[in-house]
C-alpha atoms as a PDB file:
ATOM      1  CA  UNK A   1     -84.927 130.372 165.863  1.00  0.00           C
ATOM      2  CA  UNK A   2     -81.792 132.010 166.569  1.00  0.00           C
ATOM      3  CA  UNK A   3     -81.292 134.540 169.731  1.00  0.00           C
ATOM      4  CA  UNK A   4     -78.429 136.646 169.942  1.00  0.00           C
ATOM      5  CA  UNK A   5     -76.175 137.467 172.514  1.00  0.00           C
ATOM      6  CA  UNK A   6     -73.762 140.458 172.195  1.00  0.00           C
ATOM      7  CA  UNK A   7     -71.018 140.369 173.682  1.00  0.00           C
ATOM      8  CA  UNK A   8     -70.967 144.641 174.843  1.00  0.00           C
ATOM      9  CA  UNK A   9     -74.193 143.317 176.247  1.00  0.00           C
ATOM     10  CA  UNK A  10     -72.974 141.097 179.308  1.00  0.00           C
ATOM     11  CA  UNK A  11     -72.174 141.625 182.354  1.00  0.00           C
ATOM     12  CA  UNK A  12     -69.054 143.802 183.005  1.00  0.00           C
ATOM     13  CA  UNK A  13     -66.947 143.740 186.262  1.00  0.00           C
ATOM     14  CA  UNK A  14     -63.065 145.310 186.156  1.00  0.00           C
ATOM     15  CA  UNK A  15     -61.607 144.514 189.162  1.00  0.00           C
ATOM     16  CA  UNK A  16     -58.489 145.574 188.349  1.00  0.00           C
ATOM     17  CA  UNK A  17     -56.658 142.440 188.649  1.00  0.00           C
ATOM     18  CA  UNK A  18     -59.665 140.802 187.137  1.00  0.00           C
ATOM     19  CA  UNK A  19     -61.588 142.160 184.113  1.00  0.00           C
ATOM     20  CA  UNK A  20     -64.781 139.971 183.265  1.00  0.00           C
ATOM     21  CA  UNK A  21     -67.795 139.620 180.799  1.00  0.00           C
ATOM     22  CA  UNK A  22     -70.477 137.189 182.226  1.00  0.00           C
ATOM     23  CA  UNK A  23     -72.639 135.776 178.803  1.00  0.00           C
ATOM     24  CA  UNK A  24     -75.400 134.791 181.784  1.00  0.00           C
ATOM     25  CA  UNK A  25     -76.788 135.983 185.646  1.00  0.00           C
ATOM     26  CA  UNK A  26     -72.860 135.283 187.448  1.00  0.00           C
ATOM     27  CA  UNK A  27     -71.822 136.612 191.352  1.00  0.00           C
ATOM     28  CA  UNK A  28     -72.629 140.436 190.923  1.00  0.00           C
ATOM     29  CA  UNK A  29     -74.492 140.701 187.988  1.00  0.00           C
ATOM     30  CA  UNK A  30     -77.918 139.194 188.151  1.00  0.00           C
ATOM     31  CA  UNK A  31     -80.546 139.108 185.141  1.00  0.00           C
ATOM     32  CA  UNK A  32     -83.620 136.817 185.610  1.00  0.00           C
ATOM     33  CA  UNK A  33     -83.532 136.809 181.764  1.00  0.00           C
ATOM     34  CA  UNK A  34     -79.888 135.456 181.525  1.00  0.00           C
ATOM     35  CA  UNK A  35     -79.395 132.455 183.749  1.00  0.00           C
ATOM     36  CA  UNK A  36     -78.292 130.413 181.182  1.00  0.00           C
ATOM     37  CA  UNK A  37     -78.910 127.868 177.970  1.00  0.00           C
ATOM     38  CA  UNK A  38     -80.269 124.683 178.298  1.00  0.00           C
ATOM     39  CA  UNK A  39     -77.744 122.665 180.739  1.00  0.00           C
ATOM     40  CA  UNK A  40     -75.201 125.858 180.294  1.00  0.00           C
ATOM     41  CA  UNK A  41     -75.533 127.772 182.970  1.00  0.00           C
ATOM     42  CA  UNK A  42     -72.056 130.067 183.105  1.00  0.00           C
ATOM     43  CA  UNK A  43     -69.889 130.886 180.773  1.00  0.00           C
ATOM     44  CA  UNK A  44     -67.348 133.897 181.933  1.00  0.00           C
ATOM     45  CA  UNK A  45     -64.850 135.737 180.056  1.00  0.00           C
ATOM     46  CA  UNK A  46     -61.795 136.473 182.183  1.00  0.00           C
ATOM     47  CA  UNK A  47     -58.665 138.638 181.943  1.00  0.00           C
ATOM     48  CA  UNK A  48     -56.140 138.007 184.921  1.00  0.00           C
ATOM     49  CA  UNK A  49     -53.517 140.327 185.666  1.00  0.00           C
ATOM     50  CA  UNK A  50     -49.607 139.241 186.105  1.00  0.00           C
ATOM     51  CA  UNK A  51     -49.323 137.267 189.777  1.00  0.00           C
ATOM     52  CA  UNK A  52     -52.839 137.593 190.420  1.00  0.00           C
ATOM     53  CA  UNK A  53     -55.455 135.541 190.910  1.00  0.00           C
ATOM     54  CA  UNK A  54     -58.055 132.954 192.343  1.00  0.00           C
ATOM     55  CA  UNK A  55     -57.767 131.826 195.558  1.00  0.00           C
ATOM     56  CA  UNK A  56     -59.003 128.423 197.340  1.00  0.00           C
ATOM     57  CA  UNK A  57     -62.696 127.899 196.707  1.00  0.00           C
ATOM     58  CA  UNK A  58     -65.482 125.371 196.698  1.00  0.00           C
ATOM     59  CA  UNK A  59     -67.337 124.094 193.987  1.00  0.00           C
ATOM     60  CA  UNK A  60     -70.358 121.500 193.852  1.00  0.00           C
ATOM     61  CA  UNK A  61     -72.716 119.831 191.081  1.00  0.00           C
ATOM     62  CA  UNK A  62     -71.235 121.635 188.060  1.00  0.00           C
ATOM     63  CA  UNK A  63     -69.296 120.400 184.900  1.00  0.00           C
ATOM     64  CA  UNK A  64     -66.340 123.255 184.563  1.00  0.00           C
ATOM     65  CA  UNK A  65     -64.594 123.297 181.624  1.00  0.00           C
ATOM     66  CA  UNK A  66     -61.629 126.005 181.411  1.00  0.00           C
ATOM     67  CA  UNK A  67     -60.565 127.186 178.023  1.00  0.00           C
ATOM     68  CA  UNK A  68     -57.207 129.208 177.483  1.00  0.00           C
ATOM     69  CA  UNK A  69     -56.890 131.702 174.740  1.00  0.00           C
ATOM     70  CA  UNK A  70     -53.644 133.090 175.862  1.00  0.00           C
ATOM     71  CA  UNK A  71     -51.569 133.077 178.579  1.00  0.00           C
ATOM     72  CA  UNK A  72     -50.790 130.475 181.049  1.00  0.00           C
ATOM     73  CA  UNK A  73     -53.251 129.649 184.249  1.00  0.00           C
ATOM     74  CA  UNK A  74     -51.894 127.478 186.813  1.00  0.00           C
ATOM     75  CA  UNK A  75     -54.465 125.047 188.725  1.00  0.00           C
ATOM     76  CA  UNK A  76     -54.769 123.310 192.094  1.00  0.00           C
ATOM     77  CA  UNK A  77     -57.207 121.293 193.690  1.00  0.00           C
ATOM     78  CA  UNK A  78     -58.197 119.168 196.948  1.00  0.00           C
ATOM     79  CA  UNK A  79     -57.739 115.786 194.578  1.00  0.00           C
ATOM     80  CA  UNK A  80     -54.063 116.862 194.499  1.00  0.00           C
ATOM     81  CA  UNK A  81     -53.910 118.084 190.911  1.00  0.00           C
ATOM     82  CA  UNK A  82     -51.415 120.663 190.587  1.00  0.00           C
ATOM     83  CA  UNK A  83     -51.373 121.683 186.305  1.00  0.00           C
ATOM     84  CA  UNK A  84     -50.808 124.648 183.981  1.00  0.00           C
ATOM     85  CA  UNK A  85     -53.297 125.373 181.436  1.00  0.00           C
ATOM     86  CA  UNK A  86     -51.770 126.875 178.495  1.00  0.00           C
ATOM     87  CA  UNK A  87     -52.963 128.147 174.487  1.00  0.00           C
ATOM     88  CA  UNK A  88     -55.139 125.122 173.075  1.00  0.00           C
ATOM     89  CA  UNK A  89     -55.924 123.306 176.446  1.00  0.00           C
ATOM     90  CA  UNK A  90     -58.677 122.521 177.780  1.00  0.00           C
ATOM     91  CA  UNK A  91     -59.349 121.310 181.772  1.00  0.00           C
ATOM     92  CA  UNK A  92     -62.541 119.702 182.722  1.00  0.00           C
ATOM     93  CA  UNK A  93     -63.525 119.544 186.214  1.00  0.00           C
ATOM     94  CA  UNK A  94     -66.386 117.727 187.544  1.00  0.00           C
ATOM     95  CA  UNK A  95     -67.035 118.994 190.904  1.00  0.00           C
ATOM     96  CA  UNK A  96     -69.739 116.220 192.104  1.00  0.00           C
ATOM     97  CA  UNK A  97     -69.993 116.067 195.695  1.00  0.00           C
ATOM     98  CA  UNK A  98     -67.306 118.844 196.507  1.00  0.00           C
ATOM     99  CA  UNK A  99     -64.395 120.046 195.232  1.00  0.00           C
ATOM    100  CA  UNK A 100     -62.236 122.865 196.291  1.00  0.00           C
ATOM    101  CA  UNK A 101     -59.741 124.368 193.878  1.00  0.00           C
ATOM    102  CA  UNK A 102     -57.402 127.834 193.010  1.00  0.00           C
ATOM    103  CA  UNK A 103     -56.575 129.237 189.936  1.00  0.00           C
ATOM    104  CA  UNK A 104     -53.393 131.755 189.435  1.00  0.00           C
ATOM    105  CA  UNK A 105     -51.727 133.542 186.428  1.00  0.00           C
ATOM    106  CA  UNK A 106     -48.511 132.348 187.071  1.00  0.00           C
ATOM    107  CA  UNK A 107     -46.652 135.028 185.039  1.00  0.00           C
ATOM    108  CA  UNK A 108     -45.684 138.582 186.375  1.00  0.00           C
ATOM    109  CA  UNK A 109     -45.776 139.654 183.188  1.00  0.00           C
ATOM    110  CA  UNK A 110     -48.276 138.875 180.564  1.00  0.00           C
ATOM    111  CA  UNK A 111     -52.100 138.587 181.258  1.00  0.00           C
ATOM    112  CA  UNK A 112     -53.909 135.322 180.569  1.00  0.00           C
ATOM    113  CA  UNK A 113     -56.882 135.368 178.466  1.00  0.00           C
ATOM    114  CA  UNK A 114     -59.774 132.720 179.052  1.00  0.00           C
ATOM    115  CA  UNK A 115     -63.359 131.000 178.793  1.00  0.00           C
ATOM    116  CA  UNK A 116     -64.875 129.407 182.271  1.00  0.00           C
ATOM    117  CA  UNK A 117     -67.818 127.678 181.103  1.00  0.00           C
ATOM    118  CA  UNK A 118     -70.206 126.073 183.826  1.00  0.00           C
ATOM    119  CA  UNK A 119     -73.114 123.349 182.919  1.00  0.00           C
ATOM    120  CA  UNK A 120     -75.363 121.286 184.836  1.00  0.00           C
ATOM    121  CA  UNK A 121     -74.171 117.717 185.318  1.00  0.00           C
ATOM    122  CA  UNK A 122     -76.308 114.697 184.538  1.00  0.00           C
ATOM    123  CA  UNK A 123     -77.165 114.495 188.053  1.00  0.00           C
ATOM    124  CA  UNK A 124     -76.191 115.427 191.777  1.00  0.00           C
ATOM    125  CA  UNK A 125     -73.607 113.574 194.040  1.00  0.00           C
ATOM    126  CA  UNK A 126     -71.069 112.428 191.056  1.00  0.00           C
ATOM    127  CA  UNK A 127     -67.606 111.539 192.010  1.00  0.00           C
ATOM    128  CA  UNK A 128     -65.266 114.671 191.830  1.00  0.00           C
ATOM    129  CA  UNK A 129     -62.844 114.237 188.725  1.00  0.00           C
ATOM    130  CA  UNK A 130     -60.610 116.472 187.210  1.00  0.00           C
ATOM    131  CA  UNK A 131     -59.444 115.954 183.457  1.00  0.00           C
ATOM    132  CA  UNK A 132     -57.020 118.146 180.907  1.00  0.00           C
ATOM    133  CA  UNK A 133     -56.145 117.791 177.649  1.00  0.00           C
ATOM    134  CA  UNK A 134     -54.305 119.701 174.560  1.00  0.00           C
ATOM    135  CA  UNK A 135     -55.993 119.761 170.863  1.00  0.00           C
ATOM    136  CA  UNK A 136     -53.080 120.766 168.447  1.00  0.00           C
ATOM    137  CA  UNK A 137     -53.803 124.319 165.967  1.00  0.00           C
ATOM    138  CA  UNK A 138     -53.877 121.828 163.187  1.00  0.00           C
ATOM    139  CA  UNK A 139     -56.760 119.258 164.289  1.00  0.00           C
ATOM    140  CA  UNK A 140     -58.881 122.690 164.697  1.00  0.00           C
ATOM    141  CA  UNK A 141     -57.955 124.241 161.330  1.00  0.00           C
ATOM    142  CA  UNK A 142     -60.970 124.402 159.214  1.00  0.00           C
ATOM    143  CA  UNK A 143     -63.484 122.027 161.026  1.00  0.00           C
ATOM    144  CA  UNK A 144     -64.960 121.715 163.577  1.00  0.00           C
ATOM    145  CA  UNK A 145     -63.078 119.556 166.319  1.00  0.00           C
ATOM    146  CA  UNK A 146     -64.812 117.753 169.037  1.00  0.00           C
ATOM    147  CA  UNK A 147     -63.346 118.502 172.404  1.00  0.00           C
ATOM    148  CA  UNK A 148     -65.714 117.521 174.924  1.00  0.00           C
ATOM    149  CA  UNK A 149     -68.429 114.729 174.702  1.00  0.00           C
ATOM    150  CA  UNK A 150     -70.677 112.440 177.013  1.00  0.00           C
ATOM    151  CA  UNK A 151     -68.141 109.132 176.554  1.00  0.00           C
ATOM    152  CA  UNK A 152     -64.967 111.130 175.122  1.00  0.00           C
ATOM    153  CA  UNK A 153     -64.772 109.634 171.672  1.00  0.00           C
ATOM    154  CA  UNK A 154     -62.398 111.360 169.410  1.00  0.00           C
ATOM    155  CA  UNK A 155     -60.101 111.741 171.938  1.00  0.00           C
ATOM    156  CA  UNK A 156     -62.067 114.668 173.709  1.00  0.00           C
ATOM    157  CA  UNK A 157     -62.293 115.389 177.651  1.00  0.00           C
ATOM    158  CA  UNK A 158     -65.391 113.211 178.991  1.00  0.00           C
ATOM    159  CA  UNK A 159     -67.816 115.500 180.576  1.00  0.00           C
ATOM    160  CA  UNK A 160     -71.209 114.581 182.707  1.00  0.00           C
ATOM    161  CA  UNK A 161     -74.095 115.812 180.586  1.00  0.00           C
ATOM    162  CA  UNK A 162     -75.324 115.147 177.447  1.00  0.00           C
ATOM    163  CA  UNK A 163     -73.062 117.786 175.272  1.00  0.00           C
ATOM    164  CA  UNK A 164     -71.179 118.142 172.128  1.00  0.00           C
ATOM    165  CA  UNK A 165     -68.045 121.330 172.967  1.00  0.00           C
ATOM    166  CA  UNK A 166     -66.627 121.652 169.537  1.00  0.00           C
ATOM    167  CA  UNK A 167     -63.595 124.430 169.039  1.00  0.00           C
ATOM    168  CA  UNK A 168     -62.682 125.644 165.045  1.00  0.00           C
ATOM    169  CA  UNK A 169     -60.117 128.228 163.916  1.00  0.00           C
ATOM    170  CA  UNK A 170     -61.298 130.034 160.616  1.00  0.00           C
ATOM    171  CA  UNK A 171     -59.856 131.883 158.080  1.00  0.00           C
ATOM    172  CA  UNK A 172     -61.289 134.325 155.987  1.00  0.00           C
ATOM    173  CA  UNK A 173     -64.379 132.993 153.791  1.00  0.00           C
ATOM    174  CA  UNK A 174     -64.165 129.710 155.578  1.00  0.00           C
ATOM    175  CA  UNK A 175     -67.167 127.683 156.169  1.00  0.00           C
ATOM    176  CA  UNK A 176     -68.467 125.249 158.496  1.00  0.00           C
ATOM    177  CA  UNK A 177     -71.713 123.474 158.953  1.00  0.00           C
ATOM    178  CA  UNK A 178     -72.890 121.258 161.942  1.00  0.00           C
ATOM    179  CA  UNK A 179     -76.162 119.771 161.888  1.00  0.00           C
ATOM    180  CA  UNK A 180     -78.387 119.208 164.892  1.00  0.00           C
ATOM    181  CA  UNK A 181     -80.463 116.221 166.055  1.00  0.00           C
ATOM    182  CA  UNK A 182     -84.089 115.604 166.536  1.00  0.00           C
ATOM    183  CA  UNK A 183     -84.522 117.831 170.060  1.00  0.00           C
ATOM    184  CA  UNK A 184     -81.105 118.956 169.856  1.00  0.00           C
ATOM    185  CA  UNK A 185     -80.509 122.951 170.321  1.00  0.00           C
ATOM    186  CA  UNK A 186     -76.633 124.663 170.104  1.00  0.00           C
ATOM    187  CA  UNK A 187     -74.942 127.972 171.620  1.00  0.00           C
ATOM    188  CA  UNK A 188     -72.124 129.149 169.533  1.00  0.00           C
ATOM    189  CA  UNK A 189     -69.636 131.523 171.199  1.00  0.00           C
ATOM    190  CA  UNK A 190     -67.251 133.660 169.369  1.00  0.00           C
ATOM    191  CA  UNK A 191     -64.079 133.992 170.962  1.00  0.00           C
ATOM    192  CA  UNK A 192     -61.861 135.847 168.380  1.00  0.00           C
ATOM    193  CA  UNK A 193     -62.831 137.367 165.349  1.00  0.00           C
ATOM    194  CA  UNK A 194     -65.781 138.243 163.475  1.00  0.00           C
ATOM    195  CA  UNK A 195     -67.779 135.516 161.964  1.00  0.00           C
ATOM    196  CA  UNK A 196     -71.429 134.680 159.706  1.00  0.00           C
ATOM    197  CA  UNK A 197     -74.292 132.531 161.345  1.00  0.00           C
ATOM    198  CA  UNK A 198     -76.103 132.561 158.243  1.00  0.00           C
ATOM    199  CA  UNK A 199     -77.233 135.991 157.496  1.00  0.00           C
ATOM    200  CA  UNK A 200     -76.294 136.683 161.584  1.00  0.00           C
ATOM    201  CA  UNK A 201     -72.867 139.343 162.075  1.00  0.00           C
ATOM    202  CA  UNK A 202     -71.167 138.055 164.982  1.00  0.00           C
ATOM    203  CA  UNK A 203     -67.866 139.397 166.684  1.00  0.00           C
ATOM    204  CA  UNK A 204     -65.528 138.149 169.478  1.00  0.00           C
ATOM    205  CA  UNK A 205     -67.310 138.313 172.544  1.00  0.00           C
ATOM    206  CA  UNK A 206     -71.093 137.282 171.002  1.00  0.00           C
ATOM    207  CA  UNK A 207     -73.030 134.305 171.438  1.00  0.00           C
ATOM    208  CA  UNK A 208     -76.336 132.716 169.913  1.00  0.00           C
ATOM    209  CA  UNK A 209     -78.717 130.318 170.761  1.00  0.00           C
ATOM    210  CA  UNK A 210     -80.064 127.896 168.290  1.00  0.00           C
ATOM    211  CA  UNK A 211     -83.526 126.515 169.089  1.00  0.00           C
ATOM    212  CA  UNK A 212     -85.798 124.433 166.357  1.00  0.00           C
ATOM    213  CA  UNK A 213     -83.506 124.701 163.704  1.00  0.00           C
ATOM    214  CA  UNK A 214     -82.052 121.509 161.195  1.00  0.00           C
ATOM    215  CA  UNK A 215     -78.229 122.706 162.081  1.00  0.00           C
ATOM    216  CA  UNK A 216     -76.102 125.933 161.445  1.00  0.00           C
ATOM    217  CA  UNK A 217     -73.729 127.445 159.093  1.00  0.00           C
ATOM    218  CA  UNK A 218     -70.733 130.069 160.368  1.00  0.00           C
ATOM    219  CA  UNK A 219     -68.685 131.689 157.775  1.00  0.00           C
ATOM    220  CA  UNK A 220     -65.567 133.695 158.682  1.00  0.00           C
ATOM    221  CA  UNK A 221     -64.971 137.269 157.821  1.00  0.00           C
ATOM    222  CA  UNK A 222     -61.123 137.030 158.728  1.00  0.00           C
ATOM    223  CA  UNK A 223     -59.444 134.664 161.364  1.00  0.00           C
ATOM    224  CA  UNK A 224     -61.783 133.436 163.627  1.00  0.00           C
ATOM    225  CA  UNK A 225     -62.204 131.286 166.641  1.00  0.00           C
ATOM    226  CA  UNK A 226     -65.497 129.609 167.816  1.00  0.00           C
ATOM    227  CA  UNK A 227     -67.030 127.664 170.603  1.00  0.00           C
ATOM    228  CA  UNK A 228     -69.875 125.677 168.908  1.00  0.00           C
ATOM    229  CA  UNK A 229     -71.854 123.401 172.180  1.00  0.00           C
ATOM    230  CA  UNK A 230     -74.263 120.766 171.388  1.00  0.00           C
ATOM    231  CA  UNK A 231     -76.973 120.872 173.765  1.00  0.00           C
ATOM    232  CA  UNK A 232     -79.545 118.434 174.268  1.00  0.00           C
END
């Protein structure tokens, strides 16, 4: 069973400074039939204006990972971390017990472009932690590359739940396949591009959930970006 997700669908807020698509129920916009997927529970797109952004604020019992499409986003929190997330990065945050953090487009002028994705952790009270790493154009080419799992294998960030984050770039008529585990279920997100899910037409912006089904296939109409989770 697949369940789609459009992306001119979601949850719209334009701030001005901040222009923002929430895929499920997010501050504002409230749906009792979107608060999530499985152990996903938030997953925001963002636009940031030049010099704007985030201020100080508190996060607790959530799994944060922080994806960069383009632009630059410059991060600090109360364990001291003080990083720029650029193209191709991705931060995980575990924010446990209590974490407080800020998040700033430190150009005046360019935009930056990115995914905030929030999931349930594997349980309450974990140890804050904050982790970021960089996965080269080339290792995503084609495939699908692992980016976040349970005990980071493959070089991916290590995040508190049992999930599989897997990034791919496409080009046209390029196919992937990923196949799912005995009680396993998936989300794919499309972040650029317009892509297959078997007989499915997905563009930048959608998302599907995968219930009771062996795996999934995406095909690329042109170049393409996804977000494939494994959920359990």
């Amino acid at each position: 069973m697949v369940r789609v997700r459009r992306g001119m669908e979601r949850g719209h807020f334009d701030h001005g400074w901040l222009n923002t698509y929430h895929t499920f129920s997010f501050a504002g916009y409230q749906d009792r039939a979107q608060m999530g997927f499985r152990s996903l529970r938030v997953m925001n797109e963002d636009w940031i204006a030049p010099g704007r952004g985030f201020g100080a604020h508190p996060h607790e019992n959530m799994e944060i990972v922080t994806y960069v499409l383009s632009g630059e986003l410059a991060h600090k929190d109360s364990l001291g971390t003080g990083s720029t997330i650029r193209p191709g990065e991705l931060q995980r945050m575990t924010a446990g017990t209590g974490i407080v953090h800020s998040e700033f487009n430190p150009s005046m002028r360019e935009p930056v472009h990115l995914y905030q994705i929030w999931m349930y952790p594997e349980r309450a009270g974990l140890e804050p932690s904050y982790e970021q790493k960089a996965f080269p154009e080339e290792e995503r080419r084609g495939r699908l590359r692992l980016v976040a799992s349970p005990d980071g294998r493959d070089g991916s960030l290590s995040i508190r739940q049992d999930a599989r984050l897997y990034l791919a770039l496409m080009e046209g008529g390029e196919e992937i396949s990923h196949e799912l585990g005995p009680g396993r279920y998936a989300w794919v997100q499309v972040l650029r591009g317009e892509v297959a899910l078997g007989e499915l037409a997905l563009s930048a912006g959608d998302g599907a959930a995968i219930a009771e089904e062996p795996g999934l296939r995406i095909q690329a109409g042109g170049q393409a970006e996804v977000l494939v989770f494994d959920l359990p």
